[in-house]
C-alpha atoms as a PDB file:
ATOM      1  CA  UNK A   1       4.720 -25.862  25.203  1.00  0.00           C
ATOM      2  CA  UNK A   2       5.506 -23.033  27.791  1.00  0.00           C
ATOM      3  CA  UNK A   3       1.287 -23.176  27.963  1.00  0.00           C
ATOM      4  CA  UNK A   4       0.954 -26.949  28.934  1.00  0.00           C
ATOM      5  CA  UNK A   5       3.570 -26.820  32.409  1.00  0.00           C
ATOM      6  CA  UNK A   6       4.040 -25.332  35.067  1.00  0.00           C
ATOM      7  CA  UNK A   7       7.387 -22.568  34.612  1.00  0.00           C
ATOM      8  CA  UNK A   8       8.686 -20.885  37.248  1.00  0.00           C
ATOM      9  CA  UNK A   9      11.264 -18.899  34.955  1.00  0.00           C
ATOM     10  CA  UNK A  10      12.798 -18.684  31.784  1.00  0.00           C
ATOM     11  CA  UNK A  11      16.408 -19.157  30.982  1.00  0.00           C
ATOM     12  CA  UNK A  12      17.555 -17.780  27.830  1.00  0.00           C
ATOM     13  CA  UNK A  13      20.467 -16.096  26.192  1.00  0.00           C
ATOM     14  CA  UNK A  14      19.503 -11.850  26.131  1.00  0.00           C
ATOM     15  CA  UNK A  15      19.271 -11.700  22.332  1.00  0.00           C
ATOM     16  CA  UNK A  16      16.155 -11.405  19.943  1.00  0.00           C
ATOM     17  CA  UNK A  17      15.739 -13.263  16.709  1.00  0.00           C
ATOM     18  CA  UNK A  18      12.741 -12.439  14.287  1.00  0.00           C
ATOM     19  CA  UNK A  19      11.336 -15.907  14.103  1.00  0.00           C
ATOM     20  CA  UNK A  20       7.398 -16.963  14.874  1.00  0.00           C
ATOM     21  CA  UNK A  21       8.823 -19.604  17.081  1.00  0.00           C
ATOM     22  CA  UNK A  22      10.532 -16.550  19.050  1.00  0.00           C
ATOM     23  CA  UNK A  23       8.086 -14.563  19.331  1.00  0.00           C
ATOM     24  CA  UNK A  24       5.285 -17.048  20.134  1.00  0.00           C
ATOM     25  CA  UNK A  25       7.865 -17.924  22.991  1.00  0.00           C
ATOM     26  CA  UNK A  26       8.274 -14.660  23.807  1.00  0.00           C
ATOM     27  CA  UNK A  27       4.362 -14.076  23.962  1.00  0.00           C
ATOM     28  CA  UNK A  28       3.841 -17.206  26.201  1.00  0.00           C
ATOM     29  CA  UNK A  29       5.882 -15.992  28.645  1.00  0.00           C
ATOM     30  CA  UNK A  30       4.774 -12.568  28.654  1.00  0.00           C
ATOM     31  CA  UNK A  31       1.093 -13.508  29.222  1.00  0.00           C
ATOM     32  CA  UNK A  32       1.586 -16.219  31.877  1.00  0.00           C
ATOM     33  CA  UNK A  33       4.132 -13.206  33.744  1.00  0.00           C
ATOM     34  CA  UNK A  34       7.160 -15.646  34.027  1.00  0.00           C
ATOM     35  CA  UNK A  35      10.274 -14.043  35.019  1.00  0.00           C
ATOM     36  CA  UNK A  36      13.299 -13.939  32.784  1.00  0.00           C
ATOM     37  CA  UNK A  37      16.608 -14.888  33.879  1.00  0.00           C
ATOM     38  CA  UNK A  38      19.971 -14.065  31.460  1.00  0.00           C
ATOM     39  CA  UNK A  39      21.623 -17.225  30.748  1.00  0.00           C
ATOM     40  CA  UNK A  40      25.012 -16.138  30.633  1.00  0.00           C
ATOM     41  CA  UNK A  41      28.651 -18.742  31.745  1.00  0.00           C
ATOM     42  CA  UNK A  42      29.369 -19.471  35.165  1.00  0.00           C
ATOM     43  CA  UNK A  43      25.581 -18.990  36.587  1.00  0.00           C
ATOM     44  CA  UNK A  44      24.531 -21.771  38.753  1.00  0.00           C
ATOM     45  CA  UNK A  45      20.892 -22.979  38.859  1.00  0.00           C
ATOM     46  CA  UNK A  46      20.675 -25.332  41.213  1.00  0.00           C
ATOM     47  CA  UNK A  47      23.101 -26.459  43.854  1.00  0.00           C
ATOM     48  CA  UNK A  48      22.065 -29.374  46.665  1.00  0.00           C
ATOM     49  CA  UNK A  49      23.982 -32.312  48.099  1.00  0.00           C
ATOM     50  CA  UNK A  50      23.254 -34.425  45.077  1.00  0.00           C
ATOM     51  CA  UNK A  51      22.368 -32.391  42.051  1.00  0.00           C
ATOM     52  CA  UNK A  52      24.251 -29.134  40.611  1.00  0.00           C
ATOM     53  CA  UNK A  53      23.026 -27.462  37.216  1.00  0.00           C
ATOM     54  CA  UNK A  54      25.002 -24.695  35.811  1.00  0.00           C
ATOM     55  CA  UNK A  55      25.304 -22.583  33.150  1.00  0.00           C
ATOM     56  CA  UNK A  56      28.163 -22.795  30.924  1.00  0.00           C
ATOM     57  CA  UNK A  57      27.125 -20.411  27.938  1.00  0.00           C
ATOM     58  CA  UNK A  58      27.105 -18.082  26.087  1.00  0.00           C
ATOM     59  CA  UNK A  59      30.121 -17.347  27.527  1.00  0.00           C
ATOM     60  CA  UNK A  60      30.138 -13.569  25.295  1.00  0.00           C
ATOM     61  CA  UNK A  61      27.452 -10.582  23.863  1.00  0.00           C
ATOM     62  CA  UNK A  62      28.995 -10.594  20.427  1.00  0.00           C
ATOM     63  CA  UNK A  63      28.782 -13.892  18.328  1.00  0.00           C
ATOM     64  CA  UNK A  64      28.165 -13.913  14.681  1.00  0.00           C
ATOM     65  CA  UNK A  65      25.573 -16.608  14.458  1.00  0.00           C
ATOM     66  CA  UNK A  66      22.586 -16.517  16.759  1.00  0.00           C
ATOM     67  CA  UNK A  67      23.285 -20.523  17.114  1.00  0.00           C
ATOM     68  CA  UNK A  68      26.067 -19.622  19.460  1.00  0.00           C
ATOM     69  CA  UNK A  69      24.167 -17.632  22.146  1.00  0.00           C
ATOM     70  CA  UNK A  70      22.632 -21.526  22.685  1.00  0.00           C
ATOM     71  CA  UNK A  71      22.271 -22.157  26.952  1.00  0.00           C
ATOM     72  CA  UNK A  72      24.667 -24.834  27.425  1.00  0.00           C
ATOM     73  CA  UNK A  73      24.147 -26.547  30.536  1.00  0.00           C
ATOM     74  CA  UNK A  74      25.692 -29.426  32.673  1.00  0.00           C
ATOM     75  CA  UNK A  75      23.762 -31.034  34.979  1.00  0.00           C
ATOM     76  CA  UNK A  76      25.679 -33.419  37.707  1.00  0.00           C
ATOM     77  CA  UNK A  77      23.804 -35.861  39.691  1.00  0.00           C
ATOM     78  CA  UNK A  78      26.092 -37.328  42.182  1.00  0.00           C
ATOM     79  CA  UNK A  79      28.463 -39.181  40.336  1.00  0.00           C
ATOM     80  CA  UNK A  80      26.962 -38.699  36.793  1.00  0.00           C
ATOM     81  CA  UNK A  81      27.312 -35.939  34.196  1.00  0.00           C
ATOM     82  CA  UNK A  82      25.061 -34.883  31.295  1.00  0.00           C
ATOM     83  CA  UNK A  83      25.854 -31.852  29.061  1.00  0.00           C
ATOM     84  CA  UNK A  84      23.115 -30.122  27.117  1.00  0.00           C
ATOM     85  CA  UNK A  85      24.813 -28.121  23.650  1.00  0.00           C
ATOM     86  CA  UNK A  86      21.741 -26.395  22.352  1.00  0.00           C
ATOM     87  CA  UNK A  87      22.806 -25.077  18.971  1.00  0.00           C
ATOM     88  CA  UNK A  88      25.880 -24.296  20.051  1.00  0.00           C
ATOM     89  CA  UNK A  89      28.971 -24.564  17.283  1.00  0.00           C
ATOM     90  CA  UNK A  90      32.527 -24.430  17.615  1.00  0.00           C
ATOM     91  CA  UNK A  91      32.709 -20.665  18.502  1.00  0.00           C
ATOM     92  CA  UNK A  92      30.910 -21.166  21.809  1.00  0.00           C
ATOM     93  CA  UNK A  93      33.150 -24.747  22.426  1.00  0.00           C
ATOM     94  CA  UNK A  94      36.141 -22.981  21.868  1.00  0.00           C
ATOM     95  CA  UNK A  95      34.992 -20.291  24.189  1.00  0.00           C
ATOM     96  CA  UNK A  96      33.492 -22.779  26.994  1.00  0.00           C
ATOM     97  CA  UNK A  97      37.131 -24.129  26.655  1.00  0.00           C
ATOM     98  CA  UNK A  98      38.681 -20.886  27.513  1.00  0.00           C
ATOM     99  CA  UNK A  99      36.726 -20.721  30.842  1.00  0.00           C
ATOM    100  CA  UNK A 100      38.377 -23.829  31.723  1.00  0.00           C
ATOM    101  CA  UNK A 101      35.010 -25.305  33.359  1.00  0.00           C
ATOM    102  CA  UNK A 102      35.486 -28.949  33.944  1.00  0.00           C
ATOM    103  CA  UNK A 103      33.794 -30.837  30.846  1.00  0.00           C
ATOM    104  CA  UNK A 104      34.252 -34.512  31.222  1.00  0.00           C
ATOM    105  CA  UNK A 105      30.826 -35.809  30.651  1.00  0.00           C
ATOM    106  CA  UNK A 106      29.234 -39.162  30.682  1.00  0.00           C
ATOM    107  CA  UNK A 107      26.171 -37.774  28.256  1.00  0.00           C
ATOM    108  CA  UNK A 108      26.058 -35.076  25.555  1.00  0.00           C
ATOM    109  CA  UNK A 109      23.338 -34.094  23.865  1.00  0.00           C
ATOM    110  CA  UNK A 110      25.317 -33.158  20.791  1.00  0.00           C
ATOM    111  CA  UNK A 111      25.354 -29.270  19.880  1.00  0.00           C
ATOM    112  CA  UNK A 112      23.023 -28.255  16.354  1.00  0.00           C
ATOM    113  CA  UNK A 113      22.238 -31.546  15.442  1.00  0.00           C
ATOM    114  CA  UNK A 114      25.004 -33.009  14.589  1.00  0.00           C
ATOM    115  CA  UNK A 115      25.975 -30.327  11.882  1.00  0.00           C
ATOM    116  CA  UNK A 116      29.545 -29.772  10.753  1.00  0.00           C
ATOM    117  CA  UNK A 117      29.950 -26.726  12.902  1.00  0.00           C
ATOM    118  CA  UNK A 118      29.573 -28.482  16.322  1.00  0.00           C
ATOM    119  CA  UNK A 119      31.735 -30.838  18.450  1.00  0.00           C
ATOM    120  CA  UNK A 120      35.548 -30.167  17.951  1.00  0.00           C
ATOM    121  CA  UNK A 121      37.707 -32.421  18.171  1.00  0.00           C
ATOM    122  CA  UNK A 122      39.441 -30.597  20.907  1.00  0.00           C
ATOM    123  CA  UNK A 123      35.796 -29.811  22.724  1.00  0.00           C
ATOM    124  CA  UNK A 124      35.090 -33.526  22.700  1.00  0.00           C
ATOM    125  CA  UNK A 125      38.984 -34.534  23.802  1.00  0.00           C
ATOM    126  CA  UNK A 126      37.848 -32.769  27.050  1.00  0.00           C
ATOM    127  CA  UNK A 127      33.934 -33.892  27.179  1.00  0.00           C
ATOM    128  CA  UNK A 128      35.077 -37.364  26.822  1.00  0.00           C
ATOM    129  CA  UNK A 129      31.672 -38.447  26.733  1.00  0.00           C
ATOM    130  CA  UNK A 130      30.527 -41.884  27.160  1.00  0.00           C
ATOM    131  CA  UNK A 131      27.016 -41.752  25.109  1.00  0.00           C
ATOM    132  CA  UNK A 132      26.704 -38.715  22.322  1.00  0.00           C
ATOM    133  CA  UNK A 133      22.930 -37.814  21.372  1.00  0.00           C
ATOM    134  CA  UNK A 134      21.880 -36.286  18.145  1.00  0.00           C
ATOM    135  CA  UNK A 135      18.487 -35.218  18.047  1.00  0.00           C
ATOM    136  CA  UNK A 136      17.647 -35.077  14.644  1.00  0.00           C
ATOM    137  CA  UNK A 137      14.403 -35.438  12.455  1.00  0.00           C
ATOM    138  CA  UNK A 138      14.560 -38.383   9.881  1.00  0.00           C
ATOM    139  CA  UNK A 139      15.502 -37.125   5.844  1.00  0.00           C
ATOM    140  CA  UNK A 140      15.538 -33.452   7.070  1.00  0.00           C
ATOM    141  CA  UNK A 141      16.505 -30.987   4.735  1.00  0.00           C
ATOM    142  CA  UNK A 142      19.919 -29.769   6.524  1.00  0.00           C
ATOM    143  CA  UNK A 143      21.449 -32.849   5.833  1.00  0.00           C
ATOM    144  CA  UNK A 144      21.956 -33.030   9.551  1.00  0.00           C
ATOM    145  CA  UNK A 145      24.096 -34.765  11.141  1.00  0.00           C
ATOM    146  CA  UNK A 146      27.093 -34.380   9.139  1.00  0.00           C
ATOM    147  CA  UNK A 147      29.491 -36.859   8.448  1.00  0.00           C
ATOM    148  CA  UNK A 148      32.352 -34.908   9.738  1.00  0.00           C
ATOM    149  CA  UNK A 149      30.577 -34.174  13.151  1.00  0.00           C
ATOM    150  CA  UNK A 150      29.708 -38.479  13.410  1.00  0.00           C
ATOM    151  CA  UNK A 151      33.391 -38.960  12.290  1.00  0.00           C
ATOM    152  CA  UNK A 152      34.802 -36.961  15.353  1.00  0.00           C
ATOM    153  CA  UNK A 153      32.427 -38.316  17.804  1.00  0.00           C
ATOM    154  CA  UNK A 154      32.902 -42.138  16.426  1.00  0.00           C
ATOM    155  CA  UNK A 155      36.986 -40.813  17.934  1.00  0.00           C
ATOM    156  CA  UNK A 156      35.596 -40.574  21.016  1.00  0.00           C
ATOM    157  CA  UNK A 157      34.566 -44.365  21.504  1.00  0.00           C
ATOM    158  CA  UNK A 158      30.697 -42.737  22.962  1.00  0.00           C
ATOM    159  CA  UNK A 159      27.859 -44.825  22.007  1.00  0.00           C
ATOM    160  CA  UNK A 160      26.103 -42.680  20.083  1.00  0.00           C
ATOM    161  CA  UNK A 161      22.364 -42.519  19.755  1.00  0.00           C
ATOM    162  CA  UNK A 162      20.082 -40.436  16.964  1.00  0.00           C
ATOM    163  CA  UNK A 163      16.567 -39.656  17.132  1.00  0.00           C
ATOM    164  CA  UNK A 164      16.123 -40.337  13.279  1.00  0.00           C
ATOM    165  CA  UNK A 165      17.161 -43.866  14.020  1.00  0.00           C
ATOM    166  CA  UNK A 166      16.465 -44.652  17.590  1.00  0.00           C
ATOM    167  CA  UNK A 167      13.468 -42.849  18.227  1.00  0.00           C
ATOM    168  CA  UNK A 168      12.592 -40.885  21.694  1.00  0.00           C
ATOM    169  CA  UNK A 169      15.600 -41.542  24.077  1.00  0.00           C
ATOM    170  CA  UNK A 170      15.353 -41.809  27.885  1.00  0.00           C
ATOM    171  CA  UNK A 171      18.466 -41.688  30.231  1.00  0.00           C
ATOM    172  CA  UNK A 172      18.534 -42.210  33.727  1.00  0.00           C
ATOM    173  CA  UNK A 173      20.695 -42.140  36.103  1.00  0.00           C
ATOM    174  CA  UNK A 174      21.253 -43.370  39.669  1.00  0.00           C
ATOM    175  CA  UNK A 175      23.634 -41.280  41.001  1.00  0.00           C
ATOM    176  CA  UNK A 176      26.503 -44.022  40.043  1.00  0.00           C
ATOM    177  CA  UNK A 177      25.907 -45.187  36.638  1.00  0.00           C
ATOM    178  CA  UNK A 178      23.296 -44.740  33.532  1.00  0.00           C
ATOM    179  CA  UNK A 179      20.618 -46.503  31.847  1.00  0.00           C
ATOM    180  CA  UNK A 180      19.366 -45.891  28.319  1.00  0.00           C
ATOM    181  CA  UNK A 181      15.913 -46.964  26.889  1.00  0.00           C
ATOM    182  CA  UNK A 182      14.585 -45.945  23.339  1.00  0.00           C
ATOM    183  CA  UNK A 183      11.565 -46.387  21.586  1.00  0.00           C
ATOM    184  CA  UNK A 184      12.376 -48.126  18.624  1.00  0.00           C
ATOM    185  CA  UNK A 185      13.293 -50.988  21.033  1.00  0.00           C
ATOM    186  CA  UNK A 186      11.516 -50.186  24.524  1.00  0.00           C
ATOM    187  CA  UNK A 187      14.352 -52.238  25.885  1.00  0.00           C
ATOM    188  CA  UNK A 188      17.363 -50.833  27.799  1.00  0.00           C
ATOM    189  CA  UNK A 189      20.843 -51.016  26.149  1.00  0.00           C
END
């Protein structure tokens, strides 16, 4: 992918993993000479009247599962708010908690796919999200999303959308409120 756009820099956690996907990544952005930034908690990206994106983890250097290095990001566009997990599970929540960053969020794109390591109950008591997306591949072999994960974000009274049954997903926002179009419809909600 990194080949097909335009990049002006990488974002990414500052640990390795031994994957082909990795290092193909890795590769890409060695031979088109994009810069590297360290995604670490606290570090804005962008920051205009309108639009703020910033950083919220990893928050540490030392997690046990590579999953938890994930980039978690929240993007605010005036007065809307959309929160990007990665693979984060409840180590990182429980550590973006700690930082006391302000989470309420009118879209998250739920952390690992749904799987029963991601979105605590006490994470999502302070996301308070009004749509939850799982992007997940149909029948896949993880078993993903888990019905412990759907159970505490059904608690949450989101709408909640997943790529296995709604197909691509497109938000968008105005500044004031949201509007949500899928493909296995093509109509907004």
């Amino acid at each position: 992918m990194i080949y097909n756009f335009k990049v002006g820099k990488v974002i990414m956690p500052d640990k390795s993993h031994t994957s082909e996907t990795f290092k193909d990544v890795l590769s890409a952005i060695k031979s088109k000479k994009i810069p590297l930034v360290k995604a670490s908690a606290g570090k804005t990206l962008i920051t205009t009247p309108n639009l703020e994106a910033m950083i919220l983890a990893p928050v540490k250097d030392d997690y046990d599962e590579i999953n938890d290095y994930s980039a978690v990001i929240k993007i605010t566009y005036q007065e809307t708010d959309f929160l990007f997990q990665g693979d984060a599970g409840f180590p990182s929540e429980n550590d973006i908690l700690a930082q006391g960053f302000n989470l309420k969020t009118d879209v998250i794109k739920v952390g690992h796919h749904g799987s029963y390591t991601s979105s605590s109950a006490n994470y999502l008591a302070k996301v308070k999200p009004s749509y939850a997306v799982i992007s997940v591949g149909k029948e896949n072999s993880y078993g993903h999303p888990h019905d412990k994960a759907l159970a505490r974000l059904n608690k949450t009274g989101a709408k909640i959308y997943r790529t296995d049954l709604d197909g691509t997903l497109i938000f968008t926002s105005n500044g004031d409120s949201i509007n949500v179009t899928h493909s296995d419809q093509g109509n907004p909600d």
